[in-house]
N, C-alpha and C. Protein backbone atom coordinates (compact mmCIF):
# COMPACT_ATOMS: atom_id res chain seq x y z
N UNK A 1 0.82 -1.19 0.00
CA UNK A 1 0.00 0.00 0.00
C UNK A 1 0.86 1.25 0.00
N UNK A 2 1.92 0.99 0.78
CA UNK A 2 3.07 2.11 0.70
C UNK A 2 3.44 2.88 -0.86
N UNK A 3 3.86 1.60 -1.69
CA UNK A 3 4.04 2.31 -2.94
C UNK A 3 2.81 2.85 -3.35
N UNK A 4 1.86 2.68 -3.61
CA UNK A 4 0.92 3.52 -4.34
C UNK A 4 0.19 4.63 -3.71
N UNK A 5 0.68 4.82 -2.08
CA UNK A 5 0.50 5.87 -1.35
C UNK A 5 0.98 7.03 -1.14
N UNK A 6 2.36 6.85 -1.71
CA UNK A 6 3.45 7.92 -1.86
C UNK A 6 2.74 8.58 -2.63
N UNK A 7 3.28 7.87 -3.92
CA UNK A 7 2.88 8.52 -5.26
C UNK A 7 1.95 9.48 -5.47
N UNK A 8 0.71 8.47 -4.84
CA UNK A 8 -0.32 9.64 -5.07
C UNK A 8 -0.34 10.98 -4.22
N UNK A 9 0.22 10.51 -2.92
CA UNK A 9 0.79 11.76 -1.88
C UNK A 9 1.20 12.91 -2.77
N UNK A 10 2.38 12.54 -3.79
CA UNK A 10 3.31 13.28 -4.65
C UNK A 10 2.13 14.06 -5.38
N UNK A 11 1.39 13.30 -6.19
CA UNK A 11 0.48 13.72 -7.20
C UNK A 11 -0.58 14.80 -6.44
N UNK A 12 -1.55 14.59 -5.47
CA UNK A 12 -1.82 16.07 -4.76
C UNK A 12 -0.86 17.25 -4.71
N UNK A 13 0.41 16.87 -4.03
CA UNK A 13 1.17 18.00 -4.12
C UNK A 13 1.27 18.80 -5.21
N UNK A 14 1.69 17.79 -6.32
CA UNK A 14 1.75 18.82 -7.57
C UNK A 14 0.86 19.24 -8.03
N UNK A 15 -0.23 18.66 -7.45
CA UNK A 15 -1.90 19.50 -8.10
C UNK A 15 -2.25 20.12 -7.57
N UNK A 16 -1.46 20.37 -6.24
CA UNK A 16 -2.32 21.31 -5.21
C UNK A 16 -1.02 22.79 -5.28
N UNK A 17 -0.56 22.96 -5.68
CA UNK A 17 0.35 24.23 -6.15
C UNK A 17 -0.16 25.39 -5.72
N UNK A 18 0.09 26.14 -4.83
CA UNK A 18 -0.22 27.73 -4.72
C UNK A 18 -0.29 28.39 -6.13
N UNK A 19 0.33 27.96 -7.44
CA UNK A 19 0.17 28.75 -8.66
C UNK A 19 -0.85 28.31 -9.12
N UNK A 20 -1.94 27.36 -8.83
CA UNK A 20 -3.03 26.53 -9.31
C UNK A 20 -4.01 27.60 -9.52
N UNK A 21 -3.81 28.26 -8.42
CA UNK A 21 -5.14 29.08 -7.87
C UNK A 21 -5.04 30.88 -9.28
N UNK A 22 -3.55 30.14 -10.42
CA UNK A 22 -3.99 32.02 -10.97
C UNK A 22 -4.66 31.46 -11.96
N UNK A 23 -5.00 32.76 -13.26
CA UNK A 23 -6.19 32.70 -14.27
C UNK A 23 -5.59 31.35 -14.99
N UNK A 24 -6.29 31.60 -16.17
CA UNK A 24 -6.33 30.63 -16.89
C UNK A 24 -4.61 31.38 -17.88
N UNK A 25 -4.02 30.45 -18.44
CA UNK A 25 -2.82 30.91 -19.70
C UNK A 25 -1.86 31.99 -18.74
N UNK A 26 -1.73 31.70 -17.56
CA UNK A 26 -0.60 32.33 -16.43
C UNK A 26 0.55 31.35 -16.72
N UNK A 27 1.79 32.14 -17.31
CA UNK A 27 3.22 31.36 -17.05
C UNK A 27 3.54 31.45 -15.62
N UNK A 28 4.26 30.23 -15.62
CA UNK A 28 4.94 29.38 -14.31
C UNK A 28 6.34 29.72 -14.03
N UNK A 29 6.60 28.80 -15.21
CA UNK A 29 7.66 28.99 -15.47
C UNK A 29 8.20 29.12 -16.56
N UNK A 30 9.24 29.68 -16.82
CA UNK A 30 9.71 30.67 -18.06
C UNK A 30 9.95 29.71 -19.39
N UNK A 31 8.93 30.29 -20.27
CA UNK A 31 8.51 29.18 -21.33
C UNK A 31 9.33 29.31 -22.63
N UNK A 32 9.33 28.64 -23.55
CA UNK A 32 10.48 29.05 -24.51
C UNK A 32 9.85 29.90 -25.05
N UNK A 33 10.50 31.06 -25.90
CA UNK A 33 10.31 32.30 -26.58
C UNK A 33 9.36 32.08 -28.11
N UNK A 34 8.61 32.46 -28.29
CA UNK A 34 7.65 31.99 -29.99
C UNK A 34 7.84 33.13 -30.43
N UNK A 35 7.37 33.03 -31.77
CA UNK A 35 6.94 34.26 -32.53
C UNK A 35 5.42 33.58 -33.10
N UNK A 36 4.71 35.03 -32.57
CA UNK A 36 3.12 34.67 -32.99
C UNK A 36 2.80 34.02 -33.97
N UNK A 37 3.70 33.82 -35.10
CA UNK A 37 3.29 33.36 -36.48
C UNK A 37 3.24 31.77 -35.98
N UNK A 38 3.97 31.31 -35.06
CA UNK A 38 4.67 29.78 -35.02
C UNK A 38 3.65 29.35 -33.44
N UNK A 39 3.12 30.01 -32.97
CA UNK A 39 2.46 29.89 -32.08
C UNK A 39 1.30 28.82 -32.25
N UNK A 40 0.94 27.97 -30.88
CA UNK A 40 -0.19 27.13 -30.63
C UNK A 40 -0.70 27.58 -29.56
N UNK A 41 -2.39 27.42 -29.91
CA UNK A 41 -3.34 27.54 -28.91
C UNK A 41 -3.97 26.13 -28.82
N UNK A 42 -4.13 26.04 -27.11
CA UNK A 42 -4.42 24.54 -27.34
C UNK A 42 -5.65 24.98 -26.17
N UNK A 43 -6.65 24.53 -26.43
CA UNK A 43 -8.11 24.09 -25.81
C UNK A 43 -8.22 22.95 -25.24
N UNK A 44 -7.72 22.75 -24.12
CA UNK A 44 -8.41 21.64 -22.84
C UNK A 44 -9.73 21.50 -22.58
N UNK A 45 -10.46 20.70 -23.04
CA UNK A 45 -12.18 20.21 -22.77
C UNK A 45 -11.83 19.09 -21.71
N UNK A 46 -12.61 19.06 -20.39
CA UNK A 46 -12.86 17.86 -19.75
C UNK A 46 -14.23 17.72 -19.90
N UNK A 47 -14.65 16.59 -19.06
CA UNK A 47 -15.53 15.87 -19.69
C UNK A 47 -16.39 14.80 -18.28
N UNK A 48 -17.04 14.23 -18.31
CA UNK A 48 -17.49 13.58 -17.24
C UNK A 48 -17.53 14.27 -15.53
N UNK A 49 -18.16 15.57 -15.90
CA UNK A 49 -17.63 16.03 -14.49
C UNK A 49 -19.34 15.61 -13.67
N UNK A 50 -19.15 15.18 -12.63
CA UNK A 50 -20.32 14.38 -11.71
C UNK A 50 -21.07 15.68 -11.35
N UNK A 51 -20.28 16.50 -10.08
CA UNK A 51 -20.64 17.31 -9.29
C UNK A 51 -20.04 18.37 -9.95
N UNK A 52 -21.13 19.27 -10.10
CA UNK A 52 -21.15 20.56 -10.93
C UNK A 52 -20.98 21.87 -9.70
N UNK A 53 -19.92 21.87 -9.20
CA UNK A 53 -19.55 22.64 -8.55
C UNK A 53 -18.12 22.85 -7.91
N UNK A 54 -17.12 23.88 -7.48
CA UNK A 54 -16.13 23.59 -7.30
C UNK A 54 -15.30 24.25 -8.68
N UNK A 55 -13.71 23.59 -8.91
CA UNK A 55 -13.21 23.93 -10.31
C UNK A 55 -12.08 23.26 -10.32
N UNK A 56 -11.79 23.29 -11.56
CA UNK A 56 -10.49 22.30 -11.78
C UNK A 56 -9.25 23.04 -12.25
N UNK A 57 -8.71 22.30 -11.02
CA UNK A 57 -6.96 22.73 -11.09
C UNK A 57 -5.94 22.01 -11.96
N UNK A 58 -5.47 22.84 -13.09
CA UNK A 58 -5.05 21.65 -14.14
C UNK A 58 -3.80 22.54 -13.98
N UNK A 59 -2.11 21.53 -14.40
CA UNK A 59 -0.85 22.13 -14.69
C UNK A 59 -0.57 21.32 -15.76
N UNK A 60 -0.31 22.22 -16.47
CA UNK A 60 0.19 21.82 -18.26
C UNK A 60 1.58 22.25 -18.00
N UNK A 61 2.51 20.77 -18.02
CA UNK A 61 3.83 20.50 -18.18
C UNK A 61 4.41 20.55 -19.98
N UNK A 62 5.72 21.35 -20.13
CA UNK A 62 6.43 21.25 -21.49
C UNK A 62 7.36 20.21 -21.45
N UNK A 63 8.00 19.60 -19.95
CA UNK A 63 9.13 18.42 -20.25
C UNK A 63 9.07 17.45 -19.23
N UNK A 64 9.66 16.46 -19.43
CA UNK A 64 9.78 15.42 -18.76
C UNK A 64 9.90 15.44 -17.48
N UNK A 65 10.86 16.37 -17.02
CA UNK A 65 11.93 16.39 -15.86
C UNK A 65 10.60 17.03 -15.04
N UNK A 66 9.92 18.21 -15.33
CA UNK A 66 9.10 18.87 -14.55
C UNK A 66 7.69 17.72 -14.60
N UNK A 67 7.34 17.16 -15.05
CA UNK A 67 5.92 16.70 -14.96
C UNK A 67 6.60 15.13 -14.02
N UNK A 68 7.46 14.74 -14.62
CA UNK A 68 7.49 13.34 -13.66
C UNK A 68 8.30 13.66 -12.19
N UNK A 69 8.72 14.89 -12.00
CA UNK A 69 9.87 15.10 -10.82
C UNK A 69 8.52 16.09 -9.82
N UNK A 70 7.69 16.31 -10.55
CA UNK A 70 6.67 17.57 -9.65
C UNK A 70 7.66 18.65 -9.82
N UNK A 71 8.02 19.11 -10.72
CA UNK A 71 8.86 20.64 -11.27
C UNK A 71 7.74 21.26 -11.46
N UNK A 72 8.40 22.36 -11.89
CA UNK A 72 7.55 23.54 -11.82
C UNK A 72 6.67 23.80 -13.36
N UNK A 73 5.16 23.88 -13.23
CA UNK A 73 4.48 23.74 -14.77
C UNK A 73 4.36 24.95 -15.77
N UNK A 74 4.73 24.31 -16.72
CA UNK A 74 4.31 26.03 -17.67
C UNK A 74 3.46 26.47 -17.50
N UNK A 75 2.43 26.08 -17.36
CA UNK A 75 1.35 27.01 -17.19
C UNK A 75 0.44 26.34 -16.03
N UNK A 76 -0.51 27.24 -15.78
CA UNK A 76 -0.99 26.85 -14.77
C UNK A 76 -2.49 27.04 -14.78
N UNK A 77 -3.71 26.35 -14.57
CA UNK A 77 -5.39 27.50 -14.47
C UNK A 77 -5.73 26.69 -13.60
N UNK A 78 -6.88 27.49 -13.18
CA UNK A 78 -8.21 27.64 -12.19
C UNK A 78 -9.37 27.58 -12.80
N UNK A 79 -10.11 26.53 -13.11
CA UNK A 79 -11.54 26.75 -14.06
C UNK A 79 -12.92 26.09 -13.38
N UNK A 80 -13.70 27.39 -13.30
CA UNK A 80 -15.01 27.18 -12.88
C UNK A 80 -15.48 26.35 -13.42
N UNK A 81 -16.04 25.33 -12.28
CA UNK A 81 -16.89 24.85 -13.37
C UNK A 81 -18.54 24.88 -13.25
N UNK A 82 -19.10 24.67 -13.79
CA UNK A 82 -20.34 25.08 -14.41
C UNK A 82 -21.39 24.35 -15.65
N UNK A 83 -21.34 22.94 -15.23
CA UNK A 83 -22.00 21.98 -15.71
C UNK A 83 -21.21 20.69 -15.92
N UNK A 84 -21.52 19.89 -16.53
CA UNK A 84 -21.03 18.36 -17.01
C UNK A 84 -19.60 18.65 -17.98
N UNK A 85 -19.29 19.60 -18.11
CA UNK A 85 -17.81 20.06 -19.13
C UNK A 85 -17.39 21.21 -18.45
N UNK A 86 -16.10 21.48 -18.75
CA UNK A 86 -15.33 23.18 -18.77
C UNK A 86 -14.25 22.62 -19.70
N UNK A 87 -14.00 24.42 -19.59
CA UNK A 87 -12.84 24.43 -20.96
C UNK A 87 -11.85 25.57 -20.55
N UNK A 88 -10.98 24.77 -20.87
CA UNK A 88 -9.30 25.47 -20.59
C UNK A 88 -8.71 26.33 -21.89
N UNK A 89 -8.39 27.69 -21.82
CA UNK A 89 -7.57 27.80 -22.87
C UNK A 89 -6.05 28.99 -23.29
N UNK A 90 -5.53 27.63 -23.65
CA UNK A 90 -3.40 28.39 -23.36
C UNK A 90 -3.42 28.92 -24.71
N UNK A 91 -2.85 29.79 -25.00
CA UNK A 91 -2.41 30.85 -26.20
C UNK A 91 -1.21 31.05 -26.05
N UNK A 92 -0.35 31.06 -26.93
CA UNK A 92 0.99 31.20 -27.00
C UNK A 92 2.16 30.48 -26.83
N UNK A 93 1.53 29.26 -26.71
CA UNK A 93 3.04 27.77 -26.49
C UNK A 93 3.85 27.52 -27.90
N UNK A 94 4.47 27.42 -27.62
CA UNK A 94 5.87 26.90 -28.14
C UNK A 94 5.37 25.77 -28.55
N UNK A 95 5.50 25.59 -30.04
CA UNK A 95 5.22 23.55 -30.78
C UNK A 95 6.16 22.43 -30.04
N UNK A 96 5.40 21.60 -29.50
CA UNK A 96 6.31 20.44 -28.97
C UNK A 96 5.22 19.77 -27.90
N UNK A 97 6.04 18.94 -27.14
CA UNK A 97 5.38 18.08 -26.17
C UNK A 97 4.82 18.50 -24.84
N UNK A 98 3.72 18.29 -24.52
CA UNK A 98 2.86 18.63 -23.39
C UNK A 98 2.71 17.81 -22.73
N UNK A 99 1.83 18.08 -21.73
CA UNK A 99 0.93 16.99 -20.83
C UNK A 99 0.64 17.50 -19.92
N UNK A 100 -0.72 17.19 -19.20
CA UNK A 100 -1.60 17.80 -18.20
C UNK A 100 -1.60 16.86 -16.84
N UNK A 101 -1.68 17.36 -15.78
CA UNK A 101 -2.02 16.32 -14.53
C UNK A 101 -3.35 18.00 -13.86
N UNK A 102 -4.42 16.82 -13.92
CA UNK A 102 -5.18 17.85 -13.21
C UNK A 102 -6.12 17.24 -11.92
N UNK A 103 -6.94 18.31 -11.29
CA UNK A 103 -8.08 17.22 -10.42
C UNK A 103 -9.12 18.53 -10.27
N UNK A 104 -10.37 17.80 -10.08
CA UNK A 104 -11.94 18.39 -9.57
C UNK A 104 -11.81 18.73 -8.41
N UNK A 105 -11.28 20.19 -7.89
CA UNK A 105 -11.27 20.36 -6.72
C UNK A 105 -12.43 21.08 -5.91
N UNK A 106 -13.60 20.05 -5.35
CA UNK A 106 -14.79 19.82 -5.54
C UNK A 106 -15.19 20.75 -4.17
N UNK A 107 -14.45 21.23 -2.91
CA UNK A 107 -14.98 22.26 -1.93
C UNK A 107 -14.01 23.63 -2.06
N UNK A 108 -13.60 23.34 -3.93
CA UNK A 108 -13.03 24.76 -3.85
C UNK A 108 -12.30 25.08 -2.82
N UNK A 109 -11.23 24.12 -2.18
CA UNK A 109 -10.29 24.75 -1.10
C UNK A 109 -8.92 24.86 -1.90
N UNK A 110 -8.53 24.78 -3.01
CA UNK A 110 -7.25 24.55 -3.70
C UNK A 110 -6.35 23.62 -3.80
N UNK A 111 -6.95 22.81 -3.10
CA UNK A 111 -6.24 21.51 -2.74
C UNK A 111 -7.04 20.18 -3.22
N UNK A 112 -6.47 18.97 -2.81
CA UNK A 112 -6.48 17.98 -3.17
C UNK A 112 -6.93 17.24 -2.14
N UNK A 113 -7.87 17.45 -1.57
CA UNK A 113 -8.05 16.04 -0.63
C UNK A 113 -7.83 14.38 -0.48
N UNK A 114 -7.09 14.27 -0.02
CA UNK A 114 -7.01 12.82 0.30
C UNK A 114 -7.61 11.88 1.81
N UNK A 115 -7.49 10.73 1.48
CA UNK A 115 -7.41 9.53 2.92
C UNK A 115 -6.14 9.68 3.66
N UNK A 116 -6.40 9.20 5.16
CA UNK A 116 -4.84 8.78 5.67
C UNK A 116 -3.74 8.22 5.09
N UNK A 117 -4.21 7.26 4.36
CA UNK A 117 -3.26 6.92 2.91
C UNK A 117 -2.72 7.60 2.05
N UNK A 118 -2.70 8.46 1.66
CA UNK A 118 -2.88 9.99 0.55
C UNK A 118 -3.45 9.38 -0.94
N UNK A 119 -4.21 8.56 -0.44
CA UNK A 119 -5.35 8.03 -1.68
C UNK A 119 -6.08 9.36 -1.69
N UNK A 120 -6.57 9.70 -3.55
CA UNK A 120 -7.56 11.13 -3.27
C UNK A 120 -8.71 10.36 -3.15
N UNK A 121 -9.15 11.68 -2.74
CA UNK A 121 -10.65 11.96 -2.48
C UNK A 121 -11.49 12.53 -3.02
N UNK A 122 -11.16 13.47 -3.96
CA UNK A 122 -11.50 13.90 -5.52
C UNK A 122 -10.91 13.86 -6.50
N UNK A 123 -11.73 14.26 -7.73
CA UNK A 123 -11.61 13.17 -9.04
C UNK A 123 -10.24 13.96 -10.01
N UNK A 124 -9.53 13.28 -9.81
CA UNK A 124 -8.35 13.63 -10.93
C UNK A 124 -8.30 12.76 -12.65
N UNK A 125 -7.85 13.59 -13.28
CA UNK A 125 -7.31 13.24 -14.60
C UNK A 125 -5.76 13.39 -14.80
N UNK A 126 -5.46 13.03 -16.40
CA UNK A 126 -4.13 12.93 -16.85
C UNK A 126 -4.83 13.47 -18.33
N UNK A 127 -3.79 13.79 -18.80
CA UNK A 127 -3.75 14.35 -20.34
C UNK A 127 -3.85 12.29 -21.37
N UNK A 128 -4.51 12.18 -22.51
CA UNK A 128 -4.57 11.16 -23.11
C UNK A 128 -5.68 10.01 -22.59
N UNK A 129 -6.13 10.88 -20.90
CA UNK A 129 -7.45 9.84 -20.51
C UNK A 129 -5.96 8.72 -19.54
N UNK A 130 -4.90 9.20 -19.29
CA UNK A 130 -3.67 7.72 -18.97
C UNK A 130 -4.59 7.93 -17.18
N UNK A 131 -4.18 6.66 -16.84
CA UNK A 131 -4.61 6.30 -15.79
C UNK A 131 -3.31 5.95 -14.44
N UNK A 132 -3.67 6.52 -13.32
CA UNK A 132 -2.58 6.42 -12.54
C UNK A 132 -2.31 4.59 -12.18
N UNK A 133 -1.33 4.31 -12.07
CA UNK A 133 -0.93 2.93 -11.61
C UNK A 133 0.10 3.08 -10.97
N UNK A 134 0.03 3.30 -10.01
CA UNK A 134 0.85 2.84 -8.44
C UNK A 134 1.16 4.60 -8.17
N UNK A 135 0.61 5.25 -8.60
CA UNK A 135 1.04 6.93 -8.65
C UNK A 135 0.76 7.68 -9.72
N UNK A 136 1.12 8.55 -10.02
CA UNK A 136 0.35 9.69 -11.18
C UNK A 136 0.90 9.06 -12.23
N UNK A 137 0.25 9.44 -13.23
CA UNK A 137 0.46 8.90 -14.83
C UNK A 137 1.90 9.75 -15.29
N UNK A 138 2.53 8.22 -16.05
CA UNK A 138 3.87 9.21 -16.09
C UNK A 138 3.66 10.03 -17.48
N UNK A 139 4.81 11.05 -17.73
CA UNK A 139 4.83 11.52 -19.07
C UNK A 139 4.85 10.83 -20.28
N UNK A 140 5.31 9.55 -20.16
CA UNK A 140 5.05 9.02 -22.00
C UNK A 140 3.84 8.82 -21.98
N UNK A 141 3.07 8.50 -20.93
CA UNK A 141 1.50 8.30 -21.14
C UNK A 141 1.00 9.41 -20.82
N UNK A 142 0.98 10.48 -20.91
CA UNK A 142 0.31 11.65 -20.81
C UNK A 142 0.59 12.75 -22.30
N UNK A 143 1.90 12.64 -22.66
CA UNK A 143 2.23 13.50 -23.29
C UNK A 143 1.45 13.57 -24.53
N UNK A 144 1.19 14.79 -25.22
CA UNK A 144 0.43 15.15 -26.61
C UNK A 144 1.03 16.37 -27.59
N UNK A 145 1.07 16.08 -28.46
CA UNK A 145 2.28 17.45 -29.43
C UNK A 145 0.77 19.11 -29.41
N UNK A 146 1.62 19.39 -29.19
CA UNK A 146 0.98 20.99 -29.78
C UNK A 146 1.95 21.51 -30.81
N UNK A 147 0.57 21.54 -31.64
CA UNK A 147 1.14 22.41 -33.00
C UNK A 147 0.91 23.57 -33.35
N UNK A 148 1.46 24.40 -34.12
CA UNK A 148 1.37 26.10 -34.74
C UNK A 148 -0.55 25.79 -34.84
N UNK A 149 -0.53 27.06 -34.54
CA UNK A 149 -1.98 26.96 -34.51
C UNK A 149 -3.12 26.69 -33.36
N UNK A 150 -4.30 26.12 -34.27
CA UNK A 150 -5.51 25.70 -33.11
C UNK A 150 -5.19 23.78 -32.48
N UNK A 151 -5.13 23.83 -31.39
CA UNK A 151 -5.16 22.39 -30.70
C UNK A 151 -6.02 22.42 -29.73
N UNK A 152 -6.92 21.13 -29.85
CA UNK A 152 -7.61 20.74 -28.59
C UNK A 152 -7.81 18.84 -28.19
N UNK A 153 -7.08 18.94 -27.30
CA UNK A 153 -7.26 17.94 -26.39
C UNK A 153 -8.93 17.61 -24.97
N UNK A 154 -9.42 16.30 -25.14
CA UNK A 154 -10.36 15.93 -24.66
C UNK A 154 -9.82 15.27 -23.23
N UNK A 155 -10.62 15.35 -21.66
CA UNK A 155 -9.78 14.98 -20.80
C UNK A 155 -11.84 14.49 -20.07
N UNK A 156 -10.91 13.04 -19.44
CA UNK A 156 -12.39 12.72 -18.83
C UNK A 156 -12.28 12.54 -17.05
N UNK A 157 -12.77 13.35 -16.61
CA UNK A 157 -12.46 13.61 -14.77
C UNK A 157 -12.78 12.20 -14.22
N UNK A 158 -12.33 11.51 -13.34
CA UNK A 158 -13.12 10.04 -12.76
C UNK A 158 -12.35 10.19 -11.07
């Protein structure tokens, strides 16, 4: 029980971030430089949300080191939510590899509730729908390319 208790321990932490709580398309940390022409906007839709209240704290990682180490995320939002869907949306990324770790933070305290275990207690996702096994979903199973332009990725809360 130990191993899959950490992990997820880990995985609140990084979802529960004091930067969780700014707007939506807030840099984190210092993102690579674009020129508007070469630029992607990418649209986060989740999906299956139960309890329509509360909002979801999502961190959209650019590399490996930060999404599997709990580093620091490029970007960061806070999204109301307000029925069975919400929608996320980043303007200005750099083309390349992503990935999301988010959760339904359902009494709106900014955090992540868990058990004595640090099993949660509300409903998290991963970017690709990847599913945690023994701890948060790592980056090869999360990751998704953003390209110049319009991108949107589908994410289902459970």
């Amino acid at each position: 029980m130990k191993s899959f208790a950490l992990p997820l321990i880990l995985l609140a932490a990084s979802l529960s971030l004091p930067g969780c709580v700014m707007t939506i398309g807030d840099t984190v940390a210092s993102q690579r430089a674009v020129a508007p022409s070469s630029a992607g906007t990418l649209v986060v839709r989740f999906e299956g949300i139960e309890n329509p209240s509360g909002q979801i704290l999502l961190s959209l990682f650019d590399n490996q080191a930060a999404h599997d180490g709990n580093g620091t995320p490029a970007r960061v939002a806070a999204i109301p939510i307000d029925g069975e869907t919400a929608l996320a949306r980043f303007e200005g990324l750099a083309p390349g590899p992503y990935a999301i770790k988010a959760f339904h933070d359902i009494d709106g305290d900014g955090n992540m509730r868990t058990n004595p275990f640090g099993l949660p207690l509300e409903p998290f996702a991963f970017s690709n729908n990847a599913r945690a096994e023994g701890g948060p979903a790592r980056w090869d199973a999360t990751r998704f390319a953003v390209v110049t332009g319009d991108n949107m990725v589908s994410i289902r809360i459970r």
